[in-house]
C-alpha atoms as a PDB file:
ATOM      1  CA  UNK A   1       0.000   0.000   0.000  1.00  0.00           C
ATOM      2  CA  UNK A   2       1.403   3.552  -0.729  1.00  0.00           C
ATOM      3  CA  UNK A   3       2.020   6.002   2.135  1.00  0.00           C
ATOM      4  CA  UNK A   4      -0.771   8.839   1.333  1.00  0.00           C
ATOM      5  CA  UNK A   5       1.792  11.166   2.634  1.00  0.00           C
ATOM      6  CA  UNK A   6       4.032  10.432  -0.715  1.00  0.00           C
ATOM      7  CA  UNK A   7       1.083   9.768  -2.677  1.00  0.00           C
ATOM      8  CA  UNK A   8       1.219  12.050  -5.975  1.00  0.00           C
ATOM      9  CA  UNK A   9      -1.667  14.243  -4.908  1.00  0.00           C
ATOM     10  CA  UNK A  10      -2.410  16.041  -8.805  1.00  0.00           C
ATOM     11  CA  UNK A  11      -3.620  12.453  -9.968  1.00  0.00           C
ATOM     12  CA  UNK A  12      -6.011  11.274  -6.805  1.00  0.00           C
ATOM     13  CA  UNK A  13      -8.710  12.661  -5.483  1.00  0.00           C
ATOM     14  CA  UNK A  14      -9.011  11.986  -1.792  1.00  0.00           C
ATOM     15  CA  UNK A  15     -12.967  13.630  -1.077  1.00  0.00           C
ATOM     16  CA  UNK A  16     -15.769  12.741  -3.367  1.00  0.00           C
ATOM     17  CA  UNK A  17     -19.518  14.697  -2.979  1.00  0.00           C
ATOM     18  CA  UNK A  18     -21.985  12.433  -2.703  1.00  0.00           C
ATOM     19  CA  UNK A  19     -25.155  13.292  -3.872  1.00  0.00           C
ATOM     20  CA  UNK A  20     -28.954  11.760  -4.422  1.00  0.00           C
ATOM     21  CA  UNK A  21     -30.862  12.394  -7.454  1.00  0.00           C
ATOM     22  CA  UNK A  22     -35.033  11.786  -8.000  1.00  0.00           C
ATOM     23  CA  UNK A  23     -34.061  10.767 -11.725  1.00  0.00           C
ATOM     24  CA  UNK A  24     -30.275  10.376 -11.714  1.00  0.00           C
ATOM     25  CA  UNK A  25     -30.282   9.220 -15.582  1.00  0.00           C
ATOM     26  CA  UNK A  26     -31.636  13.016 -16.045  1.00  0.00           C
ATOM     27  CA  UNK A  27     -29.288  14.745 -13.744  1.00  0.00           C
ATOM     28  CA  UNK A  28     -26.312  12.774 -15.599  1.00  0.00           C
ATOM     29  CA  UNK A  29     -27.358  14.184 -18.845  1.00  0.00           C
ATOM     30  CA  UNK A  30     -27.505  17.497 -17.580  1.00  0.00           C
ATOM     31  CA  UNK A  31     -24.316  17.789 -15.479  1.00  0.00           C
ATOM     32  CA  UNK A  32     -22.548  16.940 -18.234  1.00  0.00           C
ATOM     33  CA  UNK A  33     -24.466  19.470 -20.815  1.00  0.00           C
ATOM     34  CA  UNK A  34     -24.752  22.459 -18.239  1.00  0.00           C
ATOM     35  CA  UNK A  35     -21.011  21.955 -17.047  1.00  0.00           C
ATOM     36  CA  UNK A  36     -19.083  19.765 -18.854  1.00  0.00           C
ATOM     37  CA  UNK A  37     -18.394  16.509 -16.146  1.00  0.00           C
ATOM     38  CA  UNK A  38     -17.252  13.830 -17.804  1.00  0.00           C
ATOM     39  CA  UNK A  39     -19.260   9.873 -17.294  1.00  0.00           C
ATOM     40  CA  UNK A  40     -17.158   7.535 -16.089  1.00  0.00           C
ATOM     41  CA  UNK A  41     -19.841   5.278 -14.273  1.00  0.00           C
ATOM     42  CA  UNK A  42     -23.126   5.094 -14.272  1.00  0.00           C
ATOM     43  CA  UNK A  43     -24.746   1.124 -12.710  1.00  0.00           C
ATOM     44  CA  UNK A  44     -28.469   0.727 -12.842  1.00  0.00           C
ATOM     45  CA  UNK A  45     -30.109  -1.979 -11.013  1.00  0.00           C
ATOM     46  CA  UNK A  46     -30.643  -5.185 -13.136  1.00  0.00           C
ATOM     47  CA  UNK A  47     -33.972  -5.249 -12.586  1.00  0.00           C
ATOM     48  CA  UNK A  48     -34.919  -1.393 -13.191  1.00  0.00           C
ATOM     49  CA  UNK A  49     -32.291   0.486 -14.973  1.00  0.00           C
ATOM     50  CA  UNK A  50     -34.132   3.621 -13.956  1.00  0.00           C
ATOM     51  CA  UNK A  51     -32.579   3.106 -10.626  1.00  0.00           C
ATOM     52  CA  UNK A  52     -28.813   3.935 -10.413  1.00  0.00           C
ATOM     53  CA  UNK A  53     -27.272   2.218  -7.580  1.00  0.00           C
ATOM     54  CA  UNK A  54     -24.112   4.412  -8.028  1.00  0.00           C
ATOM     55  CA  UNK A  55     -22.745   7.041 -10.831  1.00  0.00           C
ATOM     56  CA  UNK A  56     -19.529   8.548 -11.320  1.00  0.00           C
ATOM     57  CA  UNK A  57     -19.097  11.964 -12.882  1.00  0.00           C
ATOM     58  CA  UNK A  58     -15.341  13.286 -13.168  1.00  0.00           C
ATOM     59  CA  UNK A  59     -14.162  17.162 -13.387  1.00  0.00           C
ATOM     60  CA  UNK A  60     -12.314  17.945 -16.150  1.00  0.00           C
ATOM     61  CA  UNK A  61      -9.505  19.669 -13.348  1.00  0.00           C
ATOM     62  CA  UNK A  62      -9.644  16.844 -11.074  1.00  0.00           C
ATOM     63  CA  UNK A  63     -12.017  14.978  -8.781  1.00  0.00           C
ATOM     64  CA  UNK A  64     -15.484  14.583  -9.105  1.00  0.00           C
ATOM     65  CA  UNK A  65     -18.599  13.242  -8.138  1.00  0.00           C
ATOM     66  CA  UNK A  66     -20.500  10.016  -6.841  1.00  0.00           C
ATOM     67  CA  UNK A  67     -24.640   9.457  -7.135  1.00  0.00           C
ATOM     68  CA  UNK A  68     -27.223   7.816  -7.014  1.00  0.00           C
ATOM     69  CA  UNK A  69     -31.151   7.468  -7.744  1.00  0.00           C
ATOM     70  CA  UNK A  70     -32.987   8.757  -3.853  1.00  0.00           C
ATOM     71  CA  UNK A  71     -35.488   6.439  -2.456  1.00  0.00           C
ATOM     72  CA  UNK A  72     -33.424   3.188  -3.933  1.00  0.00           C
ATOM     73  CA  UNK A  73     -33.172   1.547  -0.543  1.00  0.00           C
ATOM     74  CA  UNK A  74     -33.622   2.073   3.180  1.00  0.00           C
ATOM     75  CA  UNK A  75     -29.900   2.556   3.990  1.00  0.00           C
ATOM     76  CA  UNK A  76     -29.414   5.818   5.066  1.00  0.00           C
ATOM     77  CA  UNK A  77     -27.869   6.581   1.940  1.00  0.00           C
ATOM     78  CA  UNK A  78     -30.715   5.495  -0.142  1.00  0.00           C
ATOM     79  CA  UNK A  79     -32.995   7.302   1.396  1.00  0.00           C
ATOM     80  CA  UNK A  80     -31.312  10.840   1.082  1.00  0.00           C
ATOM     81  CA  UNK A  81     -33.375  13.636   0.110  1.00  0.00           C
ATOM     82  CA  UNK A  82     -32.272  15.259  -2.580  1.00  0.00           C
ATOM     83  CA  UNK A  83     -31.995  18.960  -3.707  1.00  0.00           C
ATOM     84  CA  UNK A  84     -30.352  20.113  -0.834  1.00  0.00           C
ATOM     85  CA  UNK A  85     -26.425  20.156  -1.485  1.00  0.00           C
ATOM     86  CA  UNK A  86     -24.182  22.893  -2.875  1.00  0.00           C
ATOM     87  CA  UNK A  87     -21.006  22.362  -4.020  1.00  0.00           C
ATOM     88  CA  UNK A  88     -18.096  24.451  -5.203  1.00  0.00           C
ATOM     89  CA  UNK A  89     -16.360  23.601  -8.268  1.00  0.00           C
ATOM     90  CA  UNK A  90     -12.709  25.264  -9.311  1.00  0.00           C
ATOM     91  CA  UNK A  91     -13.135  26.239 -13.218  1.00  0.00           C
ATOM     92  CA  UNK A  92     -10.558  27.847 -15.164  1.00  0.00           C
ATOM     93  CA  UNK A  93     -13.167  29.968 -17.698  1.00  0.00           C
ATOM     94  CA  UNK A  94     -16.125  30.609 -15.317  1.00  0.00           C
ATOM     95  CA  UNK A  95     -16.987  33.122 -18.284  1.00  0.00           C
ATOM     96  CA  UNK A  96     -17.775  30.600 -20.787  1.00  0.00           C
ATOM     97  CA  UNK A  97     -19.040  27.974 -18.526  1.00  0.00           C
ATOM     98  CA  UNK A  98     -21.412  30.019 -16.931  1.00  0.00           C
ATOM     99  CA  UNK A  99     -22.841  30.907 -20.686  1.00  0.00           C
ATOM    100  CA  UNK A 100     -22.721  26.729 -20.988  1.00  0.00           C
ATOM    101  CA  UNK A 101     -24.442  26.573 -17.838  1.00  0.00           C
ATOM    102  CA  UNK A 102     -27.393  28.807 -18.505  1.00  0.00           C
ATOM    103  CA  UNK A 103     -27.797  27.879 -22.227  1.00  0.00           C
ATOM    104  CA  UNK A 104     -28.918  24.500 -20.756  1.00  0.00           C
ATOM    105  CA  UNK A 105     -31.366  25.468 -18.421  1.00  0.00           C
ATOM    106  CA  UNK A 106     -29.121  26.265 -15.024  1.00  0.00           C
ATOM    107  CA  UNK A 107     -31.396  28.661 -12.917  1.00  0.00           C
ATOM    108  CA  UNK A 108     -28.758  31.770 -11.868  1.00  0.00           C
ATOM    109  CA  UNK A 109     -28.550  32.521  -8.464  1.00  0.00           C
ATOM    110  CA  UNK A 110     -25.698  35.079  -8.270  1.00  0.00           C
ATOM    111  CA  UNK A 111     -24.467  35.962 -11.296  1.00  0.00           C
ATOM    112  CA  UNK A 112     -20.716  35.968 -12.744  1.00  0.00           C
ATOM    113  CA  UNK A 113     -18.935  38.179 -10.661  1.00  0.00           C
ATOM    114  CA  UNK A 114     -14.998  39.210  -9.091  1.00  0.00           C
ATOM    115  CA  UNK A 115     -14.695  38.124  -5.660  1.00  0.00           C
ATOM    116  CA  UNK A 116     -12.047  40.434  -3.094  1.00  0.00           C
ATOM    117  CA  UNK A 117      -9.993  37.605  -2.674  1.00  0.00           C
ATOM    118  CA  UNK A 118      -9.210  36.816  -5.909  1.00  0.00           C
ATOM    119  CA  UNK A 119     -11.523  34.383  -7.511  1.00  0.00           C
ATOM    120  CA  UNK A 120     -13.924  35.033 -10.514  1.00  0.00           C
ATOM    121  CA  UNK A 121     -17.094  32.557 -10.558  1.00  0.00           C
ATOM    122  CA  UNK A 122     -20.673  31.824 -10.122  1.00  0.00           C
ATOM    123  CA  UNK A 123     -23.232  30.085  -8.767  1.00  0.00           C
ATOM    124  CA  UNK A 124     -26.905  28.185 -10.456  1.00  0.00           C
ATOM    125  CA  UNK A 125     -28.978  25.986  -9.449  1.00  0.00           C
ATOM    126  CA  UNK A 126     -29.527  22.446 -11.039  1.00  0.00           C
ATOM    127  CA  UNK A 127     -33.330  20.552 -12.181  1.00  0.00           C
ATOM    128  CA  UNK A 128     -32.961  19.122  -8.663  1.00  0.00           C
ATOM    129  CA  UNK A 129     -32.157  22.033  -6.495  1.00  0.00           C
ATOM    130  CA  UNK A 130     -29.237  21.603  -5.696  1.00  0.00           C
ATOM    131  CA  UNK A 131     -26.588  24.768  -5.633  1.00  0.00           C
ATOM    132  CA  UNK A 132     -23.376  24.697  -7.896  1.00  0.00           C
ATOM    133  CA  UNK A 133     -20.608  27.254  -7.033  1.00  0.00           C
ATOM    134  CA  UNK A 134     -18.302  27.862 -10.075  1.00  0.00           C
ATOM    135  CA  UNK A 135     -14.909  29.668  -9.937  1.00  0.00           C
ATOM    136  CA  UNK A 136     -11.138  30.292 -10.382  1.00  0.00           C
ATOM    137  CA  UNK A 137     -10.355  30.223  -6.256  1.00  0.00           C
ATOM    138  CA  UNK A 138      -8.689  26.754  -5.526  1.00  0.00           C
ATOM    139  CA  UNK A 139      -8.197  27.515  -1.728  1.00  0.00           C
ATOM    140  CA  UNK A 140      -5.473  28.265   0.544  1.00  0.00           C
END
């Protein structure tokens, strides 16, 4: 096993969102229209492949996120309710994504705009609810 503490950090991602969808196969298509994440997994259940048992969506900087349908089980995970998560996403051309973002339907909550320390960004909502922070800050 490699020691995380020598562990090339630009090529793992170490904290993955999580979030529940009411029609994940929806959500997929629009994540990846409105913003440009990238399907690497998406596993319905055999016997309903409207039900996503888990997704993968990857950022096109690093990272990503993991979903799946809401109401698919009574584990606590399965029975998240979604629409209530917001998440903020480092973008290197928050100018043209945000255009991206609203030509496919992304509701604007506060519009492109220079933040004091630095960062340029965004934030819409999804079909869902959910809250998606765009912009060029990648932290301290």
């Amino acid at each position: 096993m490699t020691n995380p503490t020598t562990t090339d950090t630009t090529t793992r991602t170490a904290i993955w969102p999580c979030l529940a969808f009411r029609d994940a196969r929806a959500m997929t298509d629009f994540l990846v229209n409105a913003f440009g994440f990238q399907v690497s997994g998406v596993y319905a259940r055999e016997d309903d492949p409207s039900i996503v048992e888990h997704g993968e969506l990857r950022w096109p900087l690093g990272g990503g996120i993991m979903f799946g349908s809401a109401g698919k089980d009574d584990t606590p995970f399965g029975q998240r309710k979604p629409g209530n998560d917001s998440i903020y996403v480092v973008c290197d051309k928050p100018d043209e994504l945000f255009e991206r973002a609203t030509a496919a339907g992304a509701e604007v909550v506060r519009g492109l705009r220079d933040e004091d320390y630095g960062s340029r960004g965004f934030t819409v909502r999804d079909p869902e609810g959910n809250l998606w922070s765009f912009g060029t800050y990648w932290g301290e």
